[in-house]
Protein backbone atom coordinates (compact mmCIF):
# COMPACT_ATOMS: atom_id res chain seq x y z
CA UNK A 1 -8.56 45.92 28.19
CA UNK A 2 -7.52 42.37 27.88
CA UNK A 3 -4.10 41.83 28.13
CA UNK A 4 -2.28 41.37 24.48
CA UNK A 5 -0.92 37.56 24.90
CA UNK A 6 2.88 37.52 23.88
CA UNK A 7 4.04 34.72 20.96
CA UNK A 8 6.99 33.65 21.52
CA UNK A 9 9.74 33.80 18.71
CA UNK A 10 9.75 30.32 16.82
CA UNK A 11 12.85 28.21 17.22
CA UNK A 12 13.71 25.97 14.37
CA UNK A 13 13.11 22.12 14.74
CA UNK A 14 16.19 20.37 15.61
CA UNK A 15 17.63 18.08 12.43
CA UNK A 16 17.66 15.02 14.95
CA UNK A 17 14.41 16.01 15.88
CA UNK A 18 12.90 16.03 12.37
CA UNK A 19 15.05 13.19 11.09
CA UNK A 20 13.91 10.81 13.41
CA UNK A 21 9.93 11.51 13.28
CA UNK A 22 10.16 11.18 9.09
CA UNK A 23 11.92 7.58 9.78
CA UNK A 24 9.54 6.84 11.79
CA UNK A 25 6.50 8.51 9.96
CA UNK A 26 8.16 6.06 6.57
CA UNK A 27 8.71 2.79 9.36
CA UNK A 28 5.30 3.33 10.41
CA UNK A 29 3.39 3.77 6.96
CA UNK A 30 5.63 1.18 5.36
CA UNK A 31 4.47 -1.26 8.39
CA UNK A 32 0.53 -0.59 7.54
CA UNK A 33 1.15 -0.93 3.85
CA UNK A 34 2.87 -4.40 4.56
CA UNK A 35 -0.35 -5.16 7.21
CA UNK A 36 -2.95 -3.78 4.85
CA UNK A 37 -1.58 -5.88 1.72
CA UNK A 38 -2.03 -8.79 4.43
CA UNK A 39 -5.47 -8.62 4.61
CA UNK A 40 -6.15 -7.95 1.43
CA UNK A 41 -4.56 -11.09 0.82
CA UNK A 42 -6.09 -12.95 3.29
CA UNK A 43 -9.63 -11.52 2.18
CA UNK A 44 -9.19 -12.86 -1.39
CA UNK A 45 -7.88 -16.31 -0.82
CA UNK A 46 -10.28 -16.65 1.64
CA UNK A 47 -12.95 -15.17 -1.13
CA UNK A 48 -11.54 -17.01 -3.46
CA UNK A 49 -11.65 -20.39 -2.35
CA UNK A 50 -15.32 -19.90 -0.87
CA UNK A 51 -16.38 -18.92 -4.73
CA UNK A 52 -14.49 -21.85 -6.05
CA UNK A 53 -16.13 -24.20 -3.47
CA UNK A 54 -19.88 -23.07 -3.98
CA UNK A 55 -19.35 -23.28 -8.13
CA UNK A 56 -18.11 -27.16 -7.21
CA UNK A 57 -20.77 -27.77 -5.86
CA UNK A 58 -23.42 -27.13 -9.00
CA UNK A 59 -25.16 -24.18 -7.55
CA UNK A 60 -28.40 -23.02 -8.51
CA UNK A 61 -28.81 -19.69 -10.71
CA UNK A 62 -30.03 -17.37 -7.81
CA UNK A 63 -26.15 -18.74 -6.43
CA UNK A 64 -24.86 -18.11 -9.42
CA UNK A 65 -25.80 -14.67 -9.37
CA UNK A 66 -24.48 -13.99 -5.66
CA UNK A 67 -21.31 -15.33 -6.58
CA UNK A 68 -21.25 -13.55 -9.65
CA UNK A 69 -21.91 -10.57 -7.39
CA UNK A 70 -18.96 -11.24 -4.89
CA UNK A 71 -16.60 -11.64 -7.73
CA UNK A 72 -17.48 -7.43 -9.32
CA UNK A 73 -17.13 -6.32 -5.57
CA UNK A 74 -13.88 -8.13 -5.06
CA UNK A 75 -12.87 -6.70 -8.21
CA UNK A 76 -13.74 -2.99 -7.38
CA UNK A 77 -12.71 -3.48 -3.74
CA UNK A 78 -8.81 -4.62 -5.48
CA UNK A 79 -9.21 -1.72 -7.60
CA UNK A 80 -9.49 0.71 -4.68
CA UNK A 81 -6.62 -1.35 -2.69
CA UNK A 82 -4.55 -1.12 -5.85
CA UNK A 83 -4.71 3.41 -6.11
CA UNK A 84 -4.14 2.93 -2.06
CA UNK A 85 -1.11 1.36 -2.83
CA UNK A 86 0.05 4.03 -5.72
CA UNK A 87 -0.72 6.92 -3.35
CA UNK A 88 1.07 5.24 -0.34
CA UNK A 89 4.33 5.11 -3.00
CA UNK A 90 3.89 8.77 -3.61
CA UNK A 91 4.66 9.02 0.15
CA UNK A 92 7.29 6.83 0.67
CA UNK A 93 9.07 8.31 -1.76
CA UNK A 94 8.60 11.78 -0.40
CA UNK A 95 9.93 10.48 3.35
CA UNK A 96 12.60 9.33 1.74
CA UNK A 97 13.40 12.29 -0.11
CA UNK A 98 13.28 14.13 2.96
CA UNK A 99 15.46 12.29 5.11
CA UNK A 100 18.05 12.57 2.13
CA UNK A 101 17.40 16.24 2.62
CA UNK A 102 18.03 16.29 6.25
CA UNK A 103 21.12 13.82 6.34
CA UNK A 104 22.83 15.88 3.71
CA UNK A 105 22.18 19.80 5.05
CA UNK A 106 22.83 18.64 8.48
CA UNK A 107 25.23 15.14 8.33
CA UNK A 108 25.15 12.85 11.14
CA UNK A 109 27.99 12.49 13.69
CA UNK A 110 30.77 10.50 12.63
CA UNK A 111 30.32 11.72 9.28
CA UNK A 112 27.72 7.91 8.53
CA UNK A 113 25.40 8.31 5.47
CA UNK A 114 22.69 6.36 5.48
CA UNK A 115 19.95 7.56 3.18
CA UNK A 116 22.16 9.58 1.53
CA UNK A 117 24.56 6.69 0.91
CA UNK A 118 25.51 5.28 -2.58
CA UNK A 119 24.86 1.95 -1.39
CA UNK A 120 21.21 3.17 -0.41
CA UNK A 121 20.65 5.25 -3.33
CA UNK A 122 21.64 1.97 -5.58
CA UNK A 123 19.46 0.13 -3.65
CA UNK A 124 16.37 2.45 -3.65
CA UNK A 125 16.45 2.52 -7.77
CA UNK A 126 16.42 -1.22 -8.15
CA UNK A 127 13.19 -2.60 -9.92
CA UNK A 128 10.86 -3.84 -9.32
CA UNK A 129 10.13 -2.51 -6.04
CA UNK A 130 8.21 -3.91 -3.04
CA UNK A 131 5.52 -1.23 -4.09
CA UNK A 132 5.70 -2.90 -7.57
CA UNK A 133 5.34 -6.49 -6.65
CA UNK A 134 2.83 -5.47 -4.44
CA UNK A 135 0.34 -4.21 -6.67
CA UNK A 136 1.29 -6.32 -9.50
CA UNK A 137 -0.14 -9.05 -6.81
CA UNK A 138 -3.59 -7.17 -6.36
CA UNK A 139 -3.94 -6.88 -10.32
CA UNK A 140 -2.92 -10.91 -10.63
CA UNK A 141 -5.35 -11.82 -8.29
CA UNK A 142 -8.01 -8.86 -9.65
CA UNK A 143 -7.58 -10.75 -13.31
CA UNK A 144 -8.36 -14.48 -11.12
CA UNK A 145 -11.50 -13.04 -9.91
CA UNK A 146 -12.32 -11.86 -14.00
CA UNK A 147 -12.07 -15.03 -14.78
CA UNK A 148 -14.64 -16.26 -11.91
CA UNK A 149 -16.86 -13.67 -13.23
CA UNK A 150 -16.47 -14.85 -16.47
CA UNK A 151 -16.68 -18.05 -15.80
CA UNK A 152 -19.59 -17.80 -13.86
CA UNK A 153 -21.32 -15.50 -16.81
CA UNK A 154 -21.22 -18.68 -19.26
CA UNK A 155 -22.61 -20.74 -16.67
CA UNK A 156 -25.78 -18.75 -16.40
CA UNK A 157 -25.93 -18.28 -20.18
CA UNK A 158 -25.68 -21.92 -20.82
């Protein structure tokens, strides 16, 4: 008969433990949000500026058409970037909470609240938020590329 393999009993996480790996988990995903709204940046100015340079040049319809095109992907792509960003809120916001959970059951030495702090808490529940201004960027530039498309759309007609 095999031999019956022992678990061992479970030992809570320490608080420092867990209070450390959610600031870092909210460091970390607030650093890709910051490098992901980057390129999405990047990509549409650089979009942006190659549509607005072919239609100076009086391009031909078949043109017209690819750039017409570019301009629905770059809107659908900023759509997708812009429920990225609302689900990477719902996060943040749950890190957050969580450290507030942790600093407050378990306090930090010297009595310091950080998360926890008025000063914080003020701070978190100012508007509009980075996530805010963030996303209100993707829809601003979403409606410039609408108005390529549209633009582009009377061109073809005409």
């Amino acid at each position: 008969m095999p031999e019956e393999t022992k678990i061992p009993d479970s030992k809570p996480i320490a608080s420092g433990l867990a209070f450390s790996a959610l600031a870092q988990t909210r460091n970390t995903e607030a650093t890709l949000r910051w490098l992901g709204f980057q390129f999405a940046l990047g990509l549409n100015i650089a979009g942006l500026s190659g549509v607005i340079v072919w239609l100076l040049q009086q391009p031909s319809q078949l043109v017209l058409l690819f750039l017409l095109v570019t301009c629905l992907w770059a809107v659908g792509g900023n759509r997708v970037y812009f429920t990225v960003l609302a689900r990477d809120g719902k996060f943040m916001g749950l890190w957050n909470e969580k450290m507030i959970e942790l600093e407050q059951a378990n306090s930090i030495d010297g009595g310091v609240k950080i998360f926890s702090s008025p000063e914080y808490l003020e701070l978190k529940a100012r508007r509009p938020t980075i996530q805010d201004v963030l996303r209100r960027t993707i829809l601003t530039i979403s409606m410039v590329w609408v108005g390529h498309a549209l633009f582009i759309v009377v061109q073809l007609v005409s």
